[in-house]
N, C-alpha and C. Protein backbone atom coordinates (compact mmCIF):
# COMPACT_ATOMS: atom_id res chain seq x y z
N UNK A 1 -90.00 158.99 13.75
CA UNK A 1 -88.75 159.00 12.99
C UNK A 1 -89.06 158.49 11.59
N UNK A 2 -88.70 159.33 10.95
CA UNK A 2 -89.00 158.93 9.31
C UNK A 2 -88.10 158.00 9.04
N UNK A 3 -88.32 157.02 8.12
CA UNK A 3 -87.48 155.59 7.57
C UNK A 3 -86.69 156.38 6.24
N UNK A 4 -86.82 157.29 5.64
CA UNK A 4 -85.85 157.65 4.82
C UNK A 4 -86.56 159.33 4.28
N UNK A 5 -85.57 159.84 3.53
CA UNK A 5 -85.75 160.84 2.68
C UNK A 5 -85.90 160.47 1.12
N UNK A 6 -85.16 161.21 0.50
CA UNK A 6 -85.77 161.33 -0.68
C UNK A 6 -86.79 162.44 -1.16
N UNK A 7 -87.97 162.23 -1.97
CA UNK A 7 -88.64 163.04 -2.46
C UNK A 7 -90.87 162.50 -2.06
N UNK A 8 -91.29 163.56 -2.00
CA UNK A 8 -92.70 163.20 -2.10
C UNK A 8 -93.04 164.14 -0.34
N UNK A 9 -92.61 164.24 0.27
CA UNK A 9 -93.52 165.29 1.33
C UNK A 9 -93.92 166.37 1.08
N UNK A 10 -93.60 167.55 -0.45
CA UNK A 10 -94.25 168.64 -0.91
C UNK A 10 -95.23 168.16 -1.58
N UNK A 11 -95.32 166.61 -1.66
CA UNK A 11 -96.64 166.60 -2.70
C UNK A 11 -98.40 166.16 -1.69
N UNK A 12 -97.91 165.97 -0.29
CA UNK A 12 -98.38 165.60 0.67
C UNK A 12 -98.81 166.77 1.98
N UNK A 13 -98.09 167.61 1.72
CA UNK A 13 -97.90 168.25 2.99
C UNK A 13 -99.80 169.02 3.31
N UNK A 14 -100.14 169.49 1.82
CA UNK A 14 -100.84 170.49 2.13
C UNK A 14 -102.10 169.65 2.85
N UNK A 15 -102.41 168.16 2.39
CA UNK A 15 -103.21 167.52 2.62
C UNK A 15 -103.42 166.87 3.82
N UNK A 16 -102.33 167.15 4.61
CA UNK A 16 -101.90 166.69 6.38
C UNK A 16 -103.02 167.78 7.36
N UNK A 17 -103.77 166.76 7.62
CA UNK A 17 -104.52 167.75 8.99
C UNK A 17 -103.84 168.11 10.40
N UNK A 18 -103.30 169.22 10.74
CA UNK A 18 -102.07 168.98 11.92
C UNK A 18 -103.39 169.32 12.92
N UNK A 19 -103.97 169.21 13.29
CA UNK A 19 -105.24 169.86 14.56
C UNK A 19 -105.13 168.80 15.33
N UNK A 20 -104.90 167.91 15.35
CA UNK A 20 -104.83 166.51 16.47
C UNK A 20 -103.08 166.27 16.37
N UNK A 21 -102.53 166.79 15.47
CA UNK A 21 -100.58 167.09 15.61
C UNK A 21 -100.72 168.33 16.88
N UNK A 22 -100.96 168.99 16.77
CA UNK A 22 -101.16 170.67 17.53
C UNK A 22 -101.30 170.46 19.19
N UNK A 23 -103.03 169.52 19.29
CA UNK A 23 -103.17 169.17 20.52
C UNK A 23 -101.98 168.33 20.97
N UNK A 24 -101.62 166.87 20.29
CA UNK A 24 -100.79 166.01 21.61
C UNK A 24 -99.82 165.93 20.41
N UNK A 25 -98.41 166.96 20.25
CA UNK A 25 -97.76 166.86 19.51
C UNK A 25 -96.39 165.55 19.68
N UNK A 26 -96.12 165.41 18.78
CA UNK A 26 -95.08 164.09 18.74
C UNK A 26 -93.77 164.65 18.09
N UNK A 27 -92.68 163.77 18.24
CA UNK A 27 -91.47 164.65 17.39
C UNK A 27 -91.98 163.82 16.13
N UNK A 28 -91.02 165.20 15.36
CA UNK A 28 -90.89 164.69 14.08
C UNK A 28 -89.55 164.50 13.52
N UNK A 29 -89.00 163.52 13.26
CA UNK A 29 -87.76 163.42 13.01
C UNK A 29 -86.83 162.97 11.38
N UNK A 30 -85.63 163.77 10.60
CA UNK A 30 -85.31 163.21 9.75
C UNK A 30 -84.45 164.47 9.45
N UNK A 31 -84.43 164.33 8.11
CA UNK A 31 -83.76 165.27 7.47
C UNK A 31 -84.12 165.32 6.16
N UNK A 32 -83.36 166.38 4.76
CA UNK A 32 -83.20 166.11 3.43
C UNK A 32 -84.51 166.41 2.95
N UNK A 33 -85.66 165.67 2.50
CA UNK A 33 -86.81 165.93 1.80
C UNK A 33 -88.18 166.35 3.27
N UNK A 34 -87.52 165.71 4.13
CA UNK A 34 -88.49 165.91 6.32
C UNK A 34 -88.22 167.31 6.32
N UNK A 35 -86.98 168.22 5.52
CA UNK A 35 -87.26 169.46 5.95
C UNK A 35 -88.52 170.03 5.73
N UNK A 36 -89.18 169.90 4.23
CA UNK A 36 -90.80 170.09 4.18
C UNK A 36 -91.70 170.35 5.40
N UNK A 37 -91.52 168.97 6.40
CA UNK A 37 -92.06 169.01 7.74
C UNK A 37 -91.87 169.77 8.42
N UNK A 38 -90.31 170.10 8.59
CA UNK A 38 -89.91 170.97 9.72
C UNK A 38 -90.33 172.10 9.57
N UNK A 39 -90.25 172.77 8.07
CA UNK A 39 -90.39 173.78 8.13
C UNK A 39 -92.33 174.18 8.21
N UNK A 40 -92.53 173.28 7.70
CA UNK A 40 -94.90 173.33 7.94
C UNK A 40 -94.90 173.60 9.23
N UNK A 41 -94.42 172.83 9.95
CA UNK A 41 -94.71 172.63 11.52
C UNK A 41 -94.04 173.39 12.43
N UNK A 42 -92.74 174.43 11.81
CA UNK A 42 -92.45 175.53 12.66
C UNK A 42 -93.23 176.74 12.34
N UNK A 43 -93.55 176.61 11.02
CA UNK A 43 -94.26 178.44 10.69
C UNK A 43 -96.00 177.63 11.16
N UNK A 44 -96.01 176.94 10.96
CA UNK A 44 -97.80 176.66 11.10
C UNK A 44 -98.36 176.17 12.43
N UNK A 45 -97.14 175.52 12.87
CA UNK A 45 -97.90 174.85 14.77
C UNK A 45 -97.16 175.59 15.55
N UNK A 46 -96.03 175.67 15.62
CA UNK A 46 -95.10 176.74 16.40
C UNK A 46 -94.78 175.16 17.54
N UNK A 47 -94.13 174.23 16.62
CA UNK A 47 -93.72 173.15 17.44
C UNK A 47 -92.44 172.23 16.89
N UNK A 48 -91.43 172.09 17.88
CA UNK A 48 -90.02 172.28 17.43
C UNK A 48 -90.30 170.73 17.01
N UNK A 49 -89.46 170.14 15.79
CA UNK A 49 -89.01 168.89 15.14
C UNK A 49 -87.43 168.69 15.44
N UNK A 50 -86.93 167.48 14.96
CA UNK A 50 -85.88 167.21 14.97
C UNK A 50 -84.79 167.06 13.79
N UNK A 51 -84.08 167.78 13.00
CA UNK A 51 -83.71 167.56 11.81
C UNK A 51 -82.23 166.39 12.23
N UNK A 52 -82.53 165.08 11.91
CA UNK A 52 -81.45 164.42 12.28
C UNK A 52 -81.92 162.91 10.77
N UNK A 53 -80.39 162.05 11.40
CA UNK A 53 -80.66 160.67 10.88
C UNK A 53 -81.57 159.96 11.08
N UNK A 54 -82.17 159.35 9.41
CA UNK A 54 -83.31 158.73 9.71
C UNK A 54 -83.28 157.17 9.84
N UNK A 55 -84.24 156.41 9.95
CA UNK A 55 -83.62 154.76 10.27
C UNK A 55 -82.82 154.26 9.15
N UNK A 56 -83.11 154.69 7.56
CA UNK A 56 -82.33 153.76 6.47
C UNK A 56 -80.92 154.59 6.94
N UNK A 57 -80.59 155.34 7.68
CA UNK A 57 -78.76 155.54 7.75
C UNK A 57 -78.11 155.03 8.85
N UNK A 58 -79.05 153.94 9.99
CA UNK A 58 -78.80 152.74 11.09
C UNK A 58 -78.09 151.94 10.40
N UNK A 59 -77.01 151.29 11.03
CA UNK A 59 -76.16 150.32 10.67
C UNK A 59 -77.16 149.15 10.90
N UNK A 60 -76.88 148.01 9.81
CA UNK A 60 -77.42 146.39 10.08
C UNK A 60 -76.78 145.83 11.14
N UNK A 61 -75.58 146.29 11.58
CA UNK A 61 -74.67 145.61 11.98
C UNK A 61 -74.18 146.67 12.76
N UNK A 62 -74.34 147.48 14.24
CA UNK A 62 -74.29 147.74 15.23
C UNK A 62 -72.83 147.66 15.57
N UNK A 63 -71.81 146.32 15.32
CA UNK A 63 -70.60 146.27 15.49
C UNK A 63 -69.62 147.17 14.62
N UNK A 64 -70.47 147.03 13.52
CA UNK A 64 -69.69 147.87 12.08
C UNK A 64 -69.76 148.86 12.47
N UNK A 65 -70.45 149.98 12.78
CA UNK A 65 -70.13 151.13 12.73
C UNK A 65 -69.37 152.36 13.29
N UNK A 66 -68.99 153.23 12.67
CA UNK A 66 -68.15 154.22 13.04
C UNK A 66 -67.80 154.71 14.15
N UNK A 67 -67.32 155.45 14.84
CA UNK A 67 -67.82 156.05 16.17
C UNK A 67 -68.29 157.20 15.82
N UNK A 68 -68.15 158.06 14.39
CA UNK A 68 -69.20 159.30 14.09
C UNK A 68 -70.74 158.67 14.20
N UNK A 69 -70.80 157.76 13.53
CA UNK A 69 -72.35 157.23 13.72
C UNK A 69 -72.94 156.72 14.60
N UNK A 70 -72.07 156.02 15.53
CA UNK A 70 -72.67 155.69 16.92
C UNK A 70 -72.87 156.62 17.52
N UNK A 71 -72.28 158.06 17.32
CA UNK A 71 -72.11 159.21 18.13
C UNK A 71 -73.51 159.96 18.09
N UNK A 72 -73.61 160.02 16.52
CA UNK A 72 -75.13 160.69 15.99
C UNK A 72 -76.57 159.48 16.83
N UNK A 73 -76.67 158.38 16.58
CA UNK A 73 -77.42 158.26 16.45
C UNK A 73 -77.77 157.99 18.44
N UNK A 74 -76.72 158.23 19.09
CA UNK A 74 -76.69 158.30 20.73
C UNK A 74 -77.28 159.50 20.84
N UNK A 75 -77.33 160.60 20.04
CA UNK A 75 -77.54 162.04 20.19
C UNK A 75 -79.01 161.83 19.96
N UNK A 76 -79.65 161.19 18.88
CA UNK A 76 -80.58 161.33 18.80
C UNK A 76 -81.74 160.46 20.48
N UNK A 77 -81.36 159.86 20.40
CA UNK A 77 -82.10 159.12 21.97
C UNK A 77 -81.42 160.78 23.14
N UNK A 78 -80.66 160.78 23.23
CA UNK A 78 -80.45 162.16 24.29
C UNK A 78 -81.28 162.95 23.96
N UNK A 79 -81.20 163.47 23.02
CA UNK A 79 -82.53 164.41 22.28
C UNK A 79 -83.86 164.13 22.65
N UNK A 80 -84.36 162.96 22.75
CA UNK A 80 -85.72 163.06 22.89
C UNK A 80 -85.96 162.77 24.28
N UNK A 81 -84.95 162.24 24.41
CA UNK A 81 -84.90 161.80 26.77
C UNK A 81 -84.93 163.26 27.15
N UNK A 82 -84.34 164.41 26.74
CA UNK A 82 -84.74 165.61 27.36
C UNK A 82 -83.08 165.29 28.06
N UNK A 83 -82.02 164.82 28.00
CA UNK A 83 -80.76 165.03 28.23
C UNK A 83 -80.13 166.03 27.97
N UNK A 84 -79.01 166.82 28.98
CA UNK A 84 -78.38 167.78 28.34
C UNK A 84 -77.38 167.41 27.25
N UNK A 85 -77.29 168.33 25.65
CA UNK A 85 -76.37 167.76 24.84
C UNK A 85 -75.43 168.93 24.57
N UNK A 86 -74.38 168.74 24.51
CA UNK A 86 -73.38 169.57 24.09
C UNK A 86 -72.61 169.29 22.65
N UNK A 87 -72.32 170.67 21.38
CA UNK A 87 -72.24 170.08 19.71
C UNK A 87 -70.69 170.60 20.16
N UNK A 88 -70.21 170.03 19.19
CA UNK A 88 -68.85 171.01 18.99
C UNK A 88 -68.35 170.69 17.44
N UNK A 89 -67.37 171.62 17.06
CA UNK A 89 -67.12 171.48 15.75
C UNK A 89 -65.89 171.60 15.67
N UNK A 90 -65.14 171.36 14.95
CA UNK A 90 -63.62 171.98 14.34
C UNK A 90 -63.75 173.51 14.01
N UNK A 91 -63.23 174.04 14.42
CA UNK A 91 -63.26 175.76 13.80
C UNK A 91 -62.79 175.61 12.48
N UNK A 92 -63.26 176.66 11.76
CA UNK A 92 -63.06 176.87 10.51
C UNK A 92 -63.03 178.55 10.48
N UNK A 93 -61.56 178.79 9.76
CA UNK A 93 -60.63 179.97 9.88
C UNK A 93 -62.26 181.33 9.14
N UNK A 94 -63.03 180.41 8.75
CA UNK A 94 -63.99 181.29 7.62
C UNK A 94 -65.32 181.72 9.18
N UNK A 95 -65.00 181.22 9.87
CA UNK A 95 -66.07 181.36 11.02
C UNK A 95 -66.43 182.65 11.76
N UNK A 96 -67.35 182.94 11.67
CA UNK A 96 -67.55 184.77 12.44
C UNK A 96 -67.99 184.54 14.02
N UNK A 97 -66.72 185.08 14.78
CA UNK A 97 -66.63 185.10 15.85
C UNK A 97 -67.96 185.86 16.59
N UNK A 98 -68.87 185.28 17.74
CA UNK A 98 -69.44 186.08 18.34
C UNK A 98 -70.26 185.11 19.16
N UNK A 99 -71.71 185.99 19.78
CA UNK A 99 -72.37 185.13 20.38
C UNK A 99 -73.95 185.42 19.94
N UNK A 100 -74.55 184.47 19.94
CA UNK A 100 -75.85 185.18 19.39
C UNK A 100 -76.62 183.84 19.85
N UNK A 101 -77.74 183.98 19.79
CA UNK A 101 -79.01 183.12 20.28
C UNK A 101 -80.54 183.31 19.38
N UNK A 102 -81.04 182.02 19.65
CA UNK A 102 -82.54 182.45 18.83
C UNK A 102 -82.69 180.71 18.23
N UNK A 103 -84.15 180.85 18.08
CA UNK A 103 -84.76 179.64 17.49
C UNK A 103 -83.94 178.85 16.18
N UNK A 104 -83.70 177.69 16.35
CA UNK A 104 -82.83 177.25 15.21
C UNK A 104 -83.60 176.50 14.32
N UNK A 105 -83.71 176.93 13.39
CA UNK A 105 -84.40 176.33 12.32
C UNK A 105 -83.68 175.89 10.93
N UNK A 106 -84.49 175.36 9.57
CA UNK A 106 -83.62 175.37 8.08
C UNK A 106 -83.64 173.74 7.89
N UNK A 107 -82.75 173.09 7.56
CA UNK A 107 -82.62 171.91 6.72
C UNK A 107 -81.86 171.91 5.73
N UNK A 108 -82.51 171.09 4.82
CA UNK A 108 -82.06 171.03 3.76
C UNK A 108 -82.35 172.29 2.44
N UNK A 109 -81.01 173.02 1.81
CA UNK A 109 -81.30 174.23 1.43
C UNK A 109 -82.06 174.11 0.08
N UNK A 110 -82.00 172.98 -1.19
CA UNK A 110 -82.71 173.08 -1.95
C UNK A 110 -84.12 172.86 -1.38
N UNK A 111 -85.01 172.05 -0.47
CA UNK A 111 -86.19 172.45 0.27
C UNK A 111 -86.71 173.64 0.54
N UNK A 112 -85.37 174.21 1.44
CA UNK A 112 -86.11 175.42 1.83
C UNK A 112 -86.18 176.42 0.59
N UNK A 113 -85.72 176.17 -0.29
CA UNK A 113 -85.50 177.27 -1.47
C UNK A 113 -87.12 177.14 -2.16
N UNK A 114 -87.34 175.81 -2.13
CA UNK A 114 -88.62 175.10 -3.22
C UNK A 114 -89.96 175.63 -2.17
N UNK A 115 -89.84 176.07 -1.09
CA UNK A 115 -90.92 176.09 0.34
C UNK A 115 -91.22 177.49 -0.43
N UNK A 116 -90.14 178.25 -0.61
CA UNK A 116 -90.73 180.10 -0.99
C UNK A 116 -91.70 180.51 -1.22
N UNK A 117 -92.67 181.01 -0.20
CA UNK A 117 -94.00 181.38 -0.61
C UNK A 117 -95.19 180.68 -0.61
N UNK A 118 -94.83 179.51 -0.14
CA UNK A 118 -95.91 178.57 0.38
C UNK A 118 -96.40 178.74 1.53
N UNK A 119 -97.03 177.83 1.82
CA UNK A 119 -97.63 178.64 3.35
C UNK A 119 -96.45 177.30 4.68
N UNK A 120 -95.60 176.57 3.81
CA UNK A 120 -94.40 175.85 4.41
C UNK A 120 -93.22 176.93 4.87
N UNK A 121 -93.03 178.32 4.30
CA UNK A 121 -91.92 178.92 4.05
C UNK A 121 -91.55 179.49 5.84
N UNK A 122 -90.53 179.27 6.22
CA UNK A 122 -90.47 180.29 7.26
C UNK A 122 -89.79 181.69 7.28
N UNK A 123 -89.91 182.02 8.03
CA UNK A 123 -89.35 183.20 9.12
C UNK A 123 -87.88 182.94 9.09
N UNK A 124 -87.01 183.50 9.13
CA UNK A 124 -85.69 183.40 9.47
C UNK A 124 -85.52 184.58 10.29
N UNK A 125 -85.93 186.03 10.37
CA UNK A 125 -85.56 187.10 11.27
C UNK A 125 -85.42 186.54 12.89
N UNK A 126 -84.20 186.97 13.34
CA UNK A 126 -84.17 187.08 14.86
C UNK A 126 -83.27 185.60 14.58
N UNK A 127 -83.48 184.38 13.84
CA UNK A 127 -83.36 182.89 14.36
C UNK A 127 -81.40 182.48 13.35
N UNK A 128 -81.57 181.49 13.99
CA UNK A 128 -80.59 180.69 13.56
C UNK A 128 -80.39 179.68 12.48
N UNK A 129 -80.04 179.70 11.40
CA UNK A 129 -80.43 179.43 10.18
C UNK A 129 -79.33 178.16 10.14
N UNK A 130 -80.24 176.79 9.89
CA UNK A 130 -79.16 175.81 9.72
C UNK A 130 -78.95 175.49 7.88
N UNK A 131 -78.27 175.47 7.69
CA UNK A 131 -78.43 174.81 6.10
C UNK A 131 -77.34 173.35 5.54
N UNK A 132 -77.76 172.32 4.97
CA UNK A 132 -76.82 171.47 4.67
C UNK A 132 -77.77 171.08 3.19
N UNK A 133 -76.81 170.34 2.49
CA UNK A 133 -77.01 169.55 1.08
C UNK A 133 -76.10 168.42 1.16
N UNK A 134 -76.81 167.63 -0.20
CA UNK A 134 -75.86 166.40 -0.61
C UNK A 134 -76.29 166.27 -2.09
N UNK A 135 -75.15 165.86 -3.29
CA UNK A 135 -75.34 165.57 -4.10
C UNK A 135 -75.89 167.13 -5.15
N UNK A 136 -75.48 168.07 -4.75
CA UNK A 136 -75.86 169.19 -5.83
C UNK A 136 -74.39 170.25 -6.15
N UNK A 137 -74.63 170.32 -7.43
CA UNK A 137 -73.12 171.20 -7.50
C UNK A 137 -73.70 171.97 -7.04
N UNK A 138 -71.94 172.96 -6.97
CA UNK A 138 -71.26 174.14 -6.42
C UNK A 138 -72.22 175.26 -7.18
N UNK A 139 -71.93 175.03 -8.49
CA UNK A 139 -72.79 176.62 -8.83
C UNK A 139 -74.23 176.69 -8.39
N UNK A 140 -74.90 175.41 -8.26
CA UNK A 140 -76.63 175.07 -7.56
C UNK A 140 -76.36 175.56 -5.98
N UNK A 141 -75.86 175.31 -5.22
CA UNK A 141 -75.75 176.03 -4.22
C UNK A 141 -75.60 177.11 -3.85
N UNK A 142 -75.13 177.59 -5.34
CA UNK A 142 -74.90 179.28 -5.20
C UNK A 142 -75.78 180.07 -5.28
N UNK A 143 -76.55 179.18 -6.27
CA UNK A 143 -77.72 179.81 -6.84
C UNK A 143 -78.92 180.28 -5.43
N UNK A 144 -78.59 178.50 -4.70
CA UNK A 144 -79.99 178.79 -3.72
C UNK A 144 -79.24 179.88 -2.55
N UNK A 145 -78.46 180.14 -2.51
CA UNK A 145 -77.88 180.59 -1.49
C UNK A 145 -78.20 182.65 -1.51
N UNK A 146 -77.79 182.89 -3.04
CA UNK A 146 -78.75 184.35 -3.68
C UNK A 146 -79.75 184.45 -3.31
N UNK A 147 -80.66 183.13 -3.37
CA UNK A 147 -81.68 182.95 -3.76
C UNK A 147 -82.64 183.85 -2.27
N UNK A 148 -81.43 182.57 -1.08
CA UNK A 148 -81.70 183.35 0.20
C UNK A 148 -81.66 184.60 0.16
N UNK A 149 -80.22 184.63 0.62
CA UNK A 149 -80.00 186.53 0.02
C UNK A 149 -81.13 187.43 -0.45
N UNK A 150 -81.75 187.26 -1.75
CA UNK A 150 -82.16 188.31 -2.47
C UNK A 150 -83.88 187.81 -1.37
N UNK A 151 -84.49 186.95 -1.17
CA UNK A 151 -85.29 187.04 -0.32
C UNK A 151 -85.80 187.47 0.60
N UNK A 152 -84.67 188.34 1.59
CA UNK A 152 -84.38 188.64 2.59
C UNK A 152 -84.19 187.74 3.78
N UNK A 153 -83.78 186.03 3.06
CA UNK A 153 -83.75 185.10 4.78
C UNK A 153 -82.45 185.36 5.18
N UNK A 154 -81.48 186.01 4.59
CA UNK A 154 -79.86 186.04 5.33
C UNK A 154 -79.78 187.37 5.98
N UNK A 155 -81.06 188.49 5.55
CA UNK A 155 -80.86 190.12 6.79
C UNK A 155 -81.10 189.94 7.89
N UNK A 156 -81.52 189.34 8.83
CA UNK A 156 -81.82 189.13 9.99
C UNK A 156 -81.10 188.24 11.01
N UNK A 157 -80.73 187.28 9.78
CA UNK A 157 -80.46 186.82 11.31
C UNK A 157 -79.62 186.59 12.62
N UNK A 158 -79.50 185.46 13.32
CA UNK A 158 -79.13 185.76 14.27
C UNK A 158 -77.84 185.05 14.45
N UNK A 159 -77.99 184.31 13.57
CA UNK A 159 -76.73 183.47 13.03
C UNK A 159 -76.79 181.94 11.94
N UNK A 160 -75.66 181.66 11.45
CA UNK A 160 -76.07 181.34 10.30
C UNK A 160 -75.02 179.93 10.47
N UNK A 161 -75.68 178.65 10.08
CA UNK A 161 -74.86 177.19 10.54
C UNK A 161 -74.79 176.86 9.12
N UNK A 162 -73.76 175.93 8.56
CA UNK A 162 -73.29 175.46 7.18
C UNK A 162 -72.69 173.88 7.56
N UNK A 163 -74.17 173.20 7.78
CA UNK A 163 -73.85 171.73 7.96
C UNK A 163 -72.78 170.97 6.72
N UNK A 164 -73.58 169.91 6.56
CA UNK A 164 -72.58 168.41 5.78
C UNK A 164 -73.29 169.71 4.39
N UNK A 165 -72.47 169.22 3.47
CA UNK A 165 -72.59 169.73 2.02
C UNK A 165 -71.65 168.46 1.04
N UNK A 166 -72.24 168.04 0.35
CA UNK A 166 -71.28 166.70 -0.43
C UNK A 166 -71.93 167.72 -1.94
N UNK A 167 -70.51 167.81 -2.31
CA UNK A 167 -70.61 169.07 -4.09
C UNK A 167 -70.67 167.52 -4.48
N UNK A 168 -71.46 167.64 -5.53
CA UNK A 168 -71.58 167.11 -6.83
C UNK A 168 -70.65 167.44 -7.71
N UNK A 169 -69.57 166.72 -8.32
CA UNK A 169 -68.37 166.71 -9.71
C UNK A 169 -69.06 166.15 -10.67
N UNK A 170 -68.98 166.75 -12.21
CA UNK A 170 -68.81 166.08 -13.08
C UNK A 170 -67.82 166.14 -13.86
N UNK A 171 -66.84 165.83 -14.25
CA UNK A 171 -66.11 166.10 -15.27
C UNK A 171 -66.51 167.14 -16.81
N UNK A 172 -67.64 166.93 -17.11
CA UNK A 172 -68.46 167.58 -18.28
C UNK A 172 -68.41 168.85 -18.06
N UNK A 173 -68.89 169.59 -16.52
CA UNK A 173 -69.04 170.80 -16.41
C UNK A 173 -68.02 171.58 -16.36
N UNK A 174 -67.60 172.74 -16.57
CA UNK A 174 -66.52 173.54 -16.45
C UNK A 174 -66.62 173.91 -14.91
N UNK A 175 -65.15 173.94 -14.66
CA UNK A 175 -65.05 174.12 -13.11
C UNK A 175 -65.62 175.87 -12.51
N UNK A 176 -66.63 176.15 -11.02
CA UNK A 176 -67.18 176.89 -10.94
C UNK A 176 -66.10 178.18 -10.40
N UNK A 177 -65.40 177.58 -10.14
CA UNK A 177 -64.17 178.77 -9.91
C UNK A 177 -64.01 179.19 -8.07
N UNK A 178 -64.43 178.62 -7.56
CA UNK A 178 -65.31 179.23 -6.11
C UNK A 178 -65.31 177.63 -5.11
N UNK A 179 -65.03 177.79 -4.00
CA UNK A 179 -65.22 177.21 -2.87
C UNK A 179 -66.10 177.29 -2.17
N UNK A 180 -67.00 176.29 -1.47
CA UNK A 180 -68.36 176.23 -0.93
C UNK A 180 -68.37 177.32 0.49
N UNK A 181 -66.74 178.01 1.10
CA UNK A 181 -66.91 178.83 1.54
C UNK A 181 -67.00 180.49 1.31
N UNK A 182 -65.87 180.07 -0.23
CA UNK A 182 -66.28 181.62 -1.17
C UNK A 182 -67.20 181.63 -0.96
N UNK A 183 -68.47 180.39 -1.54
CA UNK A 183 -69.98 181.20 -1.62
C UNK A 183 -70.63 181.82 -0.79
N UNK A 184 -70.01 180.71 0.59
CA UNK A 184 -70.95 181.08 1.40
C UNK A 184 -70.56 182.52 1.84
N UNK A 185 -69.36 182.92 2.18
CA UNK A 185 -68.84 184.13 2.38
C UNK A 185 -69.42 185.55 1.56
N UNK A 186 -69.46 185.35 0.73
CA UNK A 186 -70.30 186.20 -0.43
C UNK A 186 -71.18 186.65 0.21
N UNK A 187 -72.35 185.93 0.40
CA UNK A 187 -73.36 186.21 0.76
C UNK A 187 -73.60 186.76 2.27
């Protein structure tokens, strides 16, 4: 379990020997800048990680916290006990009804955008594409979201998840005109 995100695993990754990761593999767990990982270690070992909370988002104080966060971070121990877990969400009227299946992969979307063409980049055909952000405007999301698009990671697949997203406001910028589901809808 990684102790935080942030930045510095693209500057690291290429230099990681995974051949003793490969033989007795371990989870890998986090999110945000850990997508780097997830995504090396799904196109390169063909060995599933965990994109979740990392220890700096543990409460000090165990009593304090939420019941969303006690909830997540119970999920994560089920997760690795090999427990059955069941997600559920609020529907959202923008949601495409159906059923579909396949490897779930993605992260964090400015990551996967920066991975393009590295030998980090994955596959999306056939799979289930997760994507979330924090802290980037609306029109930057749009951008990476084309970005998918014109790539070809949004023809295939098998279905498509739109985690936590926190837009970035500034007052300075002119407003983008568009809702984080316009965009996503667009595409």
């Amino acid at each position: 379990m990684c102790a935080r995100g942030g930045y510095g695993a693209i500057r690291i990754i290429d230099t990681i020997n995974f051949k003793k990761f490969i033989q007795h593999p371990k989870w890998i767990i986090g999110f945000s800048d850990v997508t780097v990982f997830h995504n090396h270690i799904h196109t390169n070992c063909g060995v599933a990680t965990i994109h979740s909370k990392m220890c700096n988002s543990f409460p000090s104080d165990w009593g304090k916290a939420d019941p969303v966060q006690i909830e997540t971070i119970n999920s994560i121990y089920k997760c690795v006990t090999g427990e059955k877990m069941n997600y559920s969400a609020t529907p959202n009227v923008n949601n495409k009804t159906g059923f579909g299946s396949g490897v779930l992969i993605g992260g964090n979307i400015k990551t996967i955008e920066s991975l393009a063409g590295s030998k980090s980049d994955i596959d999306t055909k056939g799979k289930i594409l997760f994507v979330e952000d924090t802290g980037e405007y609306l029109y930057s999301i749009d951008r990476m979201l084309w970005n998918l698009k014109r790539s070809g990671k949004l023809a295939a697949l098998k279905g498509l998840i739109i985690g936590g997203f926190k837009i970035k406001t500034d007052t300075d910028t002119e407003p983008f005109g568009k809702t984080i589901e316009d965009v996503v809808l667009e595409k």
